[in-house]
N, C-alpha and C. Protein backbone atom coordinates (compact mmCIF):
# COMPACT_ATOMS: atom_id res chain seq x y z
N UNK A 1 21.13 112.59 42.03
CA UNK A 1 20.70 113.86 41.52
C UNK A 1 21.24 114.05 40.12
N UNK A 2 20.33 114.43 39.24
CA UNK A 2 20.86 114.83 37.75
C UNK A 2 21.30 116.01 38.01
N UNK A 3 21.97 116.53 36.76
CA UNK A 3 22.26 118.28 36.71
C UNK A 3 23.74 118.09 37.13
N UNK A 4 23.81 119.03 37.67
CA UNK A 4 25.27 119.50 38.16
C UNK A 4 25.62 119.28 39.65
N UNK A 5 26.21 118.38 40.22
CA UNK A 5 26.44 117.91 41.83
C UNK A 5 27.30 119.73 42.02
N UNK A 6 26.76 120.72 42.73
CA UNK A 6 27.49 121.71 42.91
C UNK A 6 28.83 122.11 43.58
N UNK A 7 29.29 120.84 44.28
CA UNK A 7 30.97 121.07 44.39
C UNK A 7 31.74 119.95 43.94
N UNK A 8 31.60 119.07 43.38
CA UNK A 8 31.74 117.91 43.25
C UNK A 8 32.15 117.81 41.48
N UNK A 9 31.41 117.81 40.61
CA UNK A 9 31.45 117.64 38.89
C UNK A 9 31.36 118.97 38.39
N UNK A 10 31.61 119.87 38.65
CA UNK A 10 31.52 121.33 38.30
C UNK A 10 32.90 121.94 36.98
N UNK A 11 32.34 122.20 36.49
CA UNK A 11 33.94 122.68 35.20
C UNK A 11 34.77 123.08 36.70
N UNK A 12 34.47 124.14 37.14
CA UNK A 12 36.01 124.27 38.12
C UNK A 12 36.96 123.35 38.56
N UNK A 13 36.27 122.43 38.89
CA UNK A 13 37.11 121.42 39.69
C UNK A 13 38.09 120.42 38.36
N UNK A 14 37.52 120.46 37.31
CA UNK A 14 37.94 119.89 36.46
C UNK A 14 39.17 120.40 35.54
N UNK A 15 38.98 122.16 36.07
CA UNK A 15 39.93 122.91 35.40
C UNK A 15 40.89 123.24 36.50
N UNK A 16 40.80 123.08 37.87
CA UNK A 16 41.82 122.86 38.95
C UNK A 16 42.19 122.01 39.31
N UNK A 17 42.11 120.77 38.44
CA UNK A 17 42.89 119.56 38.24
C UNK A 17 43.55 119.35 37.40
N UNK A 18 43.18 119.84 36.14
CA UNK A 18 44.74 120.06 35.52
C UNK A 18 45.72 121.04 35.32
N UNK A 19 45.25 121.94 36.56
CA UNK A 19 46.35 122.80 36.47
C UNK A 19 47.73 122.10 37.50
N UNK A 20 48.86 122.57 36.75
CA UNK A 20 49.77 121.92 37.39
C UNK A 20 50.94 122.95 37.87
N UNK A 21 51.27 122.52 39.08
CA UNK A 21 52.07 123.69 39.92
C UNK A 21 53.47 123.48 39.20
N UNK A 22 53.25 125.26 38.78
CA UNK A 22 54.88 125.59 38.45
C UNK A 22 55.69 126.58 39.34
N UNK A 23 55.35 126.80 40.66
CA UNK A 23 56.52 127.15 41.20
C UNK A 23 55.33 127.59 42.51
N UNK A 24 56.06 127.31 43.67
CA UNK A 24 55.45 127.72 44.76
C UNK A 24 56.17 129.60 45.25
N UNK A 25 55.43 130.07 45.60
CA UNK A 25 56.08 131.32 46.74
C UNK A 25 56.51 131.42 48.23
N UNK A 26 56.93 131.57 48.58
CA UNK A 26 56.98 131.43 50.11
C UNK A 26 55.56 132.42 51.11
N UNK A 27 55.35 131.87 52.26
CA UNK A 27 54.27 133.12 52.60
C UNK A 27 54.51 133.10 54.15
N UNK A 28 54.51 134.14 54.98
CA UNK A 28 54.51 134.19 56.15
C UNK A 28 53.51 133.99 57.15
N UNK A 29 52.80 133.44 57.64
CA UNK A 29 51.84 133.14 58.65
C UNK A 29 52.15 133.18 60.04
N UNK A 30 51.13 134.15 60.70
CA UNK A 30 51.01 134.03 62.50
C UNK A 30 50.56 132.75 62.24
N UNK A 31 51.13 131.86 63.28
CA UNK A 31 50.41 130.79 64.31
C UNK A 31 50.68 130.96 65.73
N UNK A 32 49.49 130.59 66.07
CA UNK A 32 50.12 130.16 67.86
C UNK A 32 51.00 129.30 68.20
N UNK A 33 51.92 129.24 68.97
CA UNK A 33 53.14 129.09 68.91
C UNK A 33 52.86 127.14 69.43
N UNK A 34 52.14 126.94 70.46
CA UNK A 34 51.80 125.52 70.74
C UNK A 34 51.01 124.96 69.96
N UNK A 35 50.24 125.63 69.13
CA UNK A 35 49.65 124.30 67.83
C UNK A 35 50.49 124.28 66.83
N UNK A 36 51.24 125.24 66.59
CA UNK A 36 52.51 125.17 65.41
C UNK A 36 53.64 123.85 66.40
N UNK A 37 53.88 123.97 67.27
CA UNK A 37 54.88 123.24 67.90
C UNK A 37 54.26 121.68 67.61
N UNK A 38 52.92 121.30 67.73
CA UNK A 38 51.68 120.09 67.96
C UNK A 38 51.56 119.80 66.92
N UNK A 39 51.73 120.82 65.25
CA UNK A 39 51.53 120.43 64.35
C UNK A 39 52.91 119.81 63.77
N UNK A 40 54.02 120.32 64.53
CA UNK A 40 55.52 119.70 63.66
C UNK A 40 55.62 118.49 63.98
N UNK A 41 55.09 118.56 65.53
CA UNK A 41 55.71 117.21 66.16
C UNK A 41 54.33 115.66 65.03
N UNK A 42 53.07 116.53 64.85
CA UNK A 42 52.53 115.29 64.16
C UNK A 42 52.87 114.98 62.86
N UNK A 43 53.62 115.89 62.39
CA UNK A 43 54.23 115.80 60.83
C UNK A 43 53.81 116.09 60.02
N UNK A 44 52.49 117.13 60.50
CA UNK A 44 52.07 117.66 59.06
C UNK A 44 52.76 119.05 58.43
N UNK A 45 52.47 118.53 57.04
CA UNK A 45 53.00 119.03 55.89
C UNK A 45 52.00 120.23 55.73
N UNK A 46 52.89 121.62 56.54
CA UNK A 46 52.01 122.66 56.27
C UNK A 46 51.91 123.07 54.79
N UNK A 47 53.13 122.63 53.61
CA UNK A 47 52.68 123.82 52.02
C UNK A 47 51.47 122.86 51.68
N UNK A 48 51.41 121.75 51.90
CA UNK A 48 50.28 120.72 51.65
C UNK A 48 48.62 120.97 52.02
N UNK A 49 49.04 121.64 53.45
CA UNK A 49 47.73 121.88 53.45
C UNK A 49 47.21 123.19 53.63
N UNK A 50 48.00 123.91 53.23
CA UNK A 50 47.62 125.23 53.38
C UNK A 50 47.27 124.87 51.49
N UNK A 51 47.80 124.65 50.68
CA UNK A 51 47.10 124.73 49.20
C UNK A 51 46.22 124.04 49.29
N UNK A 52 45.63 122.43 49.95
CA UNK A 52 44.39 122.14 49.87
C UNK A 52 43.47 122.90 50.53
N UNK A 53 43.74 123.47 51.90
CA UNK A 53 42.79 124.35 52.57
C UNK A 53 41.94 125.60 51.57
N UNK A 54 43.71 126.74 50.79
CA UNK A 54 43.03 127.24 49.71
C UNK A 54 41.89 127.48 48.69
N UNK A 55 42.79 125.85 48.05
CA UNK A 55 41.78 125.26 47.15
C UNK A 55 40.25 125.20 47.21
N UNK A 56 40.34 124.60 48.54
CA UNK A 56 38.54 124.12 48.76
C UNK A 56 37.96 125.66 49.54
N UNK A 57 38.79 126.61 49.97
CA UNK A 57 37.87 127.74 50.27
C UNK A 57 37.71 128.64 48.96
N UNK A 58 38.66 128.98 47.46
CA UNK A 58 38.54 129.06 46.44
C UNK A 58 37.00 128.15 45.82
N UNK A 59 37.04 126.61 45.99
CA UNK A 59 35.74 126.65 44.91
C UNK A 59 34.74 126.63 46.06
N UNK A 60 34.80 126.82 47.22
CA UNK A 60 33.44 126.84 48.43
C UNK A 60 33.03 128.47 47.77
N UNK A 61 33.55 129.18 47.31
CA UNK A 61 33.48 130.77 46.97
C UNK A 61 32.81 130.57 45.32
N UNK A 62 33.61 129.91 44.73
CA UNK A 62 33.05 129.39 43.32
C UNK A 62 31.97 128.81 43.58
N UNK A 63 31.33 128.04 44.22
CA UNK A 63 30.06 127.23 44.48
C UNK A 63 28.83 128.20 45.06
N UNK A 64 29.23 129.40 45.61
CA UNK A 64 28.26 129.90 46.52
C UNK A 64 27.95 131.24 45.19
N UNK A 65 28.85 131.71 44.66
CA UNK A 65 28.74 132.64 43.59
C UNK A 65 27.94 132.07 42.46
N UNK A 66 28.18 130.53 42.13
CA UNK A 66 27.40 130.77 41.31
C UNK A 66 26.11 129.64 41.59
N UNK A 67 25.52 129.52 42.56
CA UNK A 67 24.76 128.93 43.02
C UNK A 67 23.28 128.87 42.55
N UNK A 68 23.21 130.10 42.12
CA UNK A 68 21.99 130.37 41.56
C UNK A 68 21.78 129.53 39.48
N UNK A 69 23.10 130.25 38.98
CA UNK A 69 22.86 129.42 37.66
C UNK A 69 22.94 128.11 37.80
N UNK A 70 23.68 127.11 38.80
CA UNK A 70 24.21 126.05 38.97
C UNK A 70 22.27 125.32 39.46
N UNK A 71 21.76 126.00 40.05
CA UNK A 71 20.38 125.54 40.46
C UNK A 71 19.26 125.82 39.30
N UNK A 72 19.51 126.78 38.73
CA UNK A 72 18.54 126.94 37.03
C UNK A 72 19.07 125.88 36.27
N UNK A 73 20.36 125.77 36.08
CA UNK A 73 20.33 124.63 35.45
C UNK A 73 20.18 123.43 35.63
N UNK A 74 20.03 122.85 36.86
CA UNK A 74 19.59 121.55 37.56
C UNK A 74 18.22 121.32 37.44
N UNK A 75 16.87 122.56 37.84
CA UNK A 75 15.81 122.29 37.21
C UNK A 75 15.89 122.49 36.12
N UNK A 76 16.30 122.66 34.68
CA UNK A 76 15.60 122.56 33.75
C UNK A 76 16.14 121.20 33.25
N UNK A 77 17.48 120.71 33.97
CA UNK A 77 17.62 119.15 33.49
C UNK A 77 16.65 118.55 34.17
N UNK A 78 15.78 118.46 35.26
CA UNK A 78 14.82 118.19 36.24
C UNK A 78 13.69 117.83 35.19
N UNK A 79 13.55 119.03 34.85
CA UNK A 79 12.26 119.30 33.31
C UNK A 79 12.00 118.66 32.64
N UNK A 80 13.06 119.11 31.84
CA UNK A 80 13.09 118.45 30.61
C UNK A 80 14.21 117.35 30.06
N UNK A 81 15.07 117.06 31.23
CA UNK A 81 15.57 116.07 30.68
C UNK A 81 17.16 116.16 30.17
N UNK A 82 17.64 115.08 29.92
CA UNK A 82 18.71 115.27 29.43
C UNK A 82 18.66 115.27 27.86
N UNK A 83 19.29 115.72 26.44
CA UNK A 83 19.04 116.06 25.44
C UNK A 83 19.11 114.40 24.82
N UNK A 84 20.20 113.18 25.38
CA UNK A 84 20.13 112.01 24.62
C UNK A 84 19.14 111.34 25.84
N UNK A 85 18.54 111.57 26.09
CA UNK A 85 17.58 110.78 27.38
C UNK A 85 16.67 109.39 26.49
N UNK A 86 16.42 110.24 25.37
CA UNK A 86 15.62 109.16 24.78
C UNK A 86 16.58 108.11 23.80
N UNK A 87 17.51 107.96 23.69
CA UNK A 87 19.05 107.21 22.99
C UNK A 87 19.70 106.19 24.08
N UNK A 88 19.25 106.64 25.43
CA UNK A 88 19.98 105.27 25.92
C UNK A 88 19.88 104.08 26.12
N UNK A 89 20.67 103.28 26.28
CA UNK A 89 20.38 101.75 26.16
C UNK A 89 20.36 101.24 27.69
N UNK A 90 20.72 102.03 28.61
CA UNK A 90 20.65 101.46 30.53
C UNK A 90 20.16 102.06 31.16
């Protein structure tokens, strides 16, 4: 697909990759007490995935908001093309 892959090559993702963590907060969370117990014993790294979980519900929210310009602009690369379309050599 030309245009813009909508969660995938998007400026967001490109600008939440170089952001770089300068200091975490602490945060309190209910869990149920036997999948919290199921999750220590498998070793996962809850600050780990509670910021990737974040993350991807942050740009799933970014992707759905702007879904509509992200699709105008895919047809008119559809259209008309990319601007060096006629310059390439492959």
């Amino acid at each position: 697909m030309r245009g813009v892959d909508r969660l995938h090559s998007c400026a967001y993702f490109m600008r939440m990759k170089s952001i770089k963590v300068k200091s975490k907060k602490p945060l309190n969370l209910l869990v149920e007490a036997k999948l919290l117990e199921e999750a220590k014993s498998a070793g996962v790294n809850f600050s780990a995935l509670i910021d990737k979980a974040l993350r991807q519900e942050i740009a799933k929210r970014w992707a759905k908001e702007n879904a509509t310009a992200i699709q105008i602009y895919n047809d008119r690369i559809e259209r008309e093309g990319l601007w060096l379309d006629d310059h390439r050599t492959w």
